[in-house]
C-alpha atoms as a PDB file:
ATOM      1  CA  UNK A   1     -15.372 -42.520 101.364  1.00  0.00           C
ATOM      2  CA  UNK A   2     -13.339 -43.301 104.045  1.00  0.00           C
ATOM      3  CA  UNK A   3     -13.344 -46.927 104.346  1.00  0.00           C
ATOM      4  CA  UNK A   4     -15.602 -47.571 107.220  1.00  0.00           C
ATOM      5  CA  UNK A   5     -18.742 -48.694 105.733  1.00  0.00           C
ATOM      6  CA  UNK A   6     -18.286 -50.759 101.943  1.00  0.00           C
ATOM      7  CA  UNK A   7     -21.139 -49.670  99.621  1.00  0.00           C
ATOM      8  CA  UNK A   8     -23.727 -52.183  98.235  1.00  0.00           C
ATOM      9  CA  UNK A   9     -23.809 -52.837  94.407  1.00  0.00           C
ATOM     10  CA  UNK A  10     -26.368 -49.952  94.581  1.00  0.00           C
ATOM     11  CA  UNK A  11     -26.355 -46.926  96.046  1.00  0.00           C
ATOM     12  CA  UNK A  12     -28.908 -43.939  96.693  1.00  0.00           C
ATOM     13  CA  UNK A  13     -27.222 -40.030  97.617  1.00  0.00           C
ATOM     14  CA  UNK A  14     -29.428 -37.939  98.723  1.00  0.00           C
ATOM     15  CA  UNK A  15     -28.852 -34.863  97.415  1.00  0.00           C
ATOM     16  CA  UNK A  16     -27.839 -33.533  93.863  1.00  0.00           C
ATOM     17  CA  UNK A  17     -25.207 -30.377  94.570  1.00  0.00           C
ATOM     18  CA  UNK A  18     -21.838 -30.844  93.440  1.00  0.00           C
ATOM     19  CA  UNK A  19     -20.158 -32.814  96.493  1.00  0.00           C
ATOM     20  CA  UNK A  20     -23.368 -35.257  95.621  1.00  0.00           C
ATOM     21  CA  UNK A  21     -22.650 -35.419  92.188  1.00  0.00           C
ATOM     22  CA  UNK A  22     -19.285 -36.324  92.772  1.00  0.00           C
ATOM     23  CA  UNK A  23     -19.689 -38.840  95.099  1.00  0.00           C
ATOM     24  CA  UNK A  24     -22.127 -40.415  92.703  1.00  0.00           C
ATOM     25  CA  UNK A  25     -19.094 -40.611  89.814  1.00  0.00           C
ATOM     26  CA  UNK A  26     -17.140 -41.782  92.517  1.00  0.00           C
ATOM     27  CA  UNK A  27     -19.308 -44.968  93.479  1.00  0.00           C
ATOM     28  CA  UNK A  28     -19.755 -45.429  89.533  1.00  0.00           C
ATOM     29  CA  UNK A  29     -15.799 -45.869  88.916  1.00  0.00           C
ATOM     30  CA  UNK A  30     -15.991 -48.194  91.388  1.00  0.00           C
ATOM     31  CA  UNK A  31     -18.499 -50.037  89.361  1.00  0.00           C
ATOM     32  CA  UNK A  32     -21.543 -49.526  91.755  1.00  0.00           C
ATOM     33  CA  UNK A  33     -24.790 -48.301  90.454  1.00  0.00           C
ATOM     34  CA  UNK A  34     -25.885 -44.694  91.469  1.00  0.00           C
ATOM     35  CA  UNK A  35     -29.136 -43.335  91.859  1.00  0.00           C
ATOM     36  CA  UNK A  36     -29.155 -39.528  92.901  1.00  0.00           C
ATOM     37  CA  UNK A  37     -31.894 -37.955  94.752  1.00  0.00           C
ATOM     38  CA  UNK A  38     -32.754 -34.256  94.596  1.00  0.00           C
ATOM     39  CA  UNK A  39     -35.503 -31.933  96.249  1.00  0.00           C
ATOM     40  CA  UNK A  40     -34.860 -28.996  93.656  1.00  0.00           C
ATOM     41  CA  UNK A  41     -35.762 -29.164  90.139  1.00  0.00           C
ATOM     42  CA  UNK A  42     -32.453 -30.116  88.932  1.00  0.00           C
ATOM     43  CA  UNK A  43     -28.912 -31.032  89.869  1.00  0.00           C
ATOM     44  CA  UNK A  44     -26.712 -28.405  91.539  1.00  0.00           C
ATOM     45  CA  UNK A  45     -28.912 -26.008  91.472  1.00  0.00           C
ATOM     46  CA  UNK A  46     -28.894 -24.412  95.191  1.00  0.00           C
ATOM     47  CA  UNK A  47     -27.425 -21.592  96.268  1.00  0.00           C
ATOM     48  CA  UNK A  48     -23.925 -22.436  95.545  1.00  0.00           C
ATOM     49  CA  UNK A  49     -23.001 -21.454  92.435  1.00  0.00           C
ATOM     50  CA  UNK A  50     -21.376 -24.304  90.067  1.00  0.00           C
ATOM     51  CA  UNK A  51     -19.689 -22.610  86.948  1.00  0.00           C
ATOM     52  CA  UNK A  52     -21.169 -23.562  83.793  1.00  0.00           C
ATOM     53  CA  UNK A  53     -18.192 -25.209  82.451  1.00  0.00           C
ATOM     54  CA  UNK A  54     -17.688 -28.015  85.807  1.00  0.00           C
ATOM     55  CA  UNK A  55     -21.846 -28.744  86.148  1.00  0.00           C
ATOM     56  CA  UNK A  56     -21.708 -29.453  82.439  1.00  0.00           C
ATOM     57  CA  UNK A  57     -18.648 -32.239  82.534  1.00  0.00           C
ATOM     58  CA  UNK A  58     -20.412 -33.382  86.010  1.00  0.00           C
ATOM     59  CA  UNK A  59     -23.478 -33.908  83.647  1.00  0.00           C
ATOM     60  CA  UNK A  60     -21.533 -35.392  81.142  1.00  0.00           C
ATOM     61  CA  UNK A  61     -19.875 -38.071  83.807  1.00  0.00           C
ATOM     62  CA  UNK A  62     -23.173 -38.784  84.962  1.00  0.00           C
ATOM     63  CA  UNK A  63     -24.558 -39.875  81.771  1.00  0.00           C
ATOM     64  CA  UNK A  64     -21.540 -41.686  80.959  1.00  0.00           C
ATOM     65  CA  UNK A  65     -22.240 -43.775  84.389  1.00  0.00           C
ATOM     66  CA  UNK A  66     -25.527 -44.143  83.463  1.00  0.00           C
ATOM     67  CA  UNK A  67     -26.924 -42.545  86.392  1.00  0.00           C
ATOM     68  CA  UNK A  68     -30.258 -42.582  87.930  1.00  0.00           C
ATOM     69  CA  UNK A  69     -31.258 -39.254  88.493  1.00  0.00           C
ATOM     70  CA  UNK A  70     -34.105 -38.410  90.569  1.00  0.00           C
ATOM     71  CA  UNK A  71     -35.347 -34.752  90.947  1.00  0.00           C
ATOM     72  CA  UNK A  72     -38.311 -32.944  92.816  1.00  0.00           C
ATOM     73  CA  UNK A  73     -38.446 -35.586  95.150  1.00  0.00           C
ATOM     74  CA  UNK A  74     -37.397 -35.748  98.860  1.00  0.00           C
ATOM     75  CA  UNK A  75     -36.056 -39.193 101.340  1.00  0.00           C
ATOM     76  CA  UNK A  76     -38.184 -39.026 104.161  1.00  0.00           C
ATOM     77  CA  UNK A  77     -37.531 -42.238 107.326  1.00  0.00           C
ATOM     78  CA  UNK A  78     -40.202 -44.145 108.490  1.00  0.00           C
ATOM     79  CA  UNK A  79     -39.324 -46.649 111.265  1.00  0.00           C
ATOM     80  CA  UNK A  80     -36.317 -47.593 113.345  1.00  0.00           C
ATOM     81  CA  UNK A  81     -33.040 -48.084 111.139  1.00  0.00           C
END
């Protein structure tokens, strides 16, 4: 977001609250590909509350861009990166 690293033609956020889900529209003005990863059973769902009204044009934007989402699933490392 701040210029220091460019982002691939795909990208992967881990994590599905509402700074996530943003970052995922973002990436997909930009024209990358997003692919959203979240541990809870759907998207901004922890314990900050998103009003009904924003999580359901954050759905909405999501769709539009087409993007991968991925829930009930954690990133775990293996290796040296």
């Amino acid at each position: 977001l701040k210029g220091k690293k460019t982002a691939g033609d795909r990208v992967v956020i881990v994590g599905g609250g509402l700074a996530g889900c943003e970052v995922a529209i973002w990436l997909a003005d930009k024209g990358r590909q997003t692919i959203i990863v979240e541990m809870l059973p759907e998207l901004m769902a922890g314990n900050n509350h998103v009003p009904g009204q924003v999580r359901m044009m954050t759905l909405n934007l999501l769709e539009k861009h087409s993007t991968t989402i991925i829930t009930d699933n954690q990133v775990s490392v293996a290796g040296t990166h």
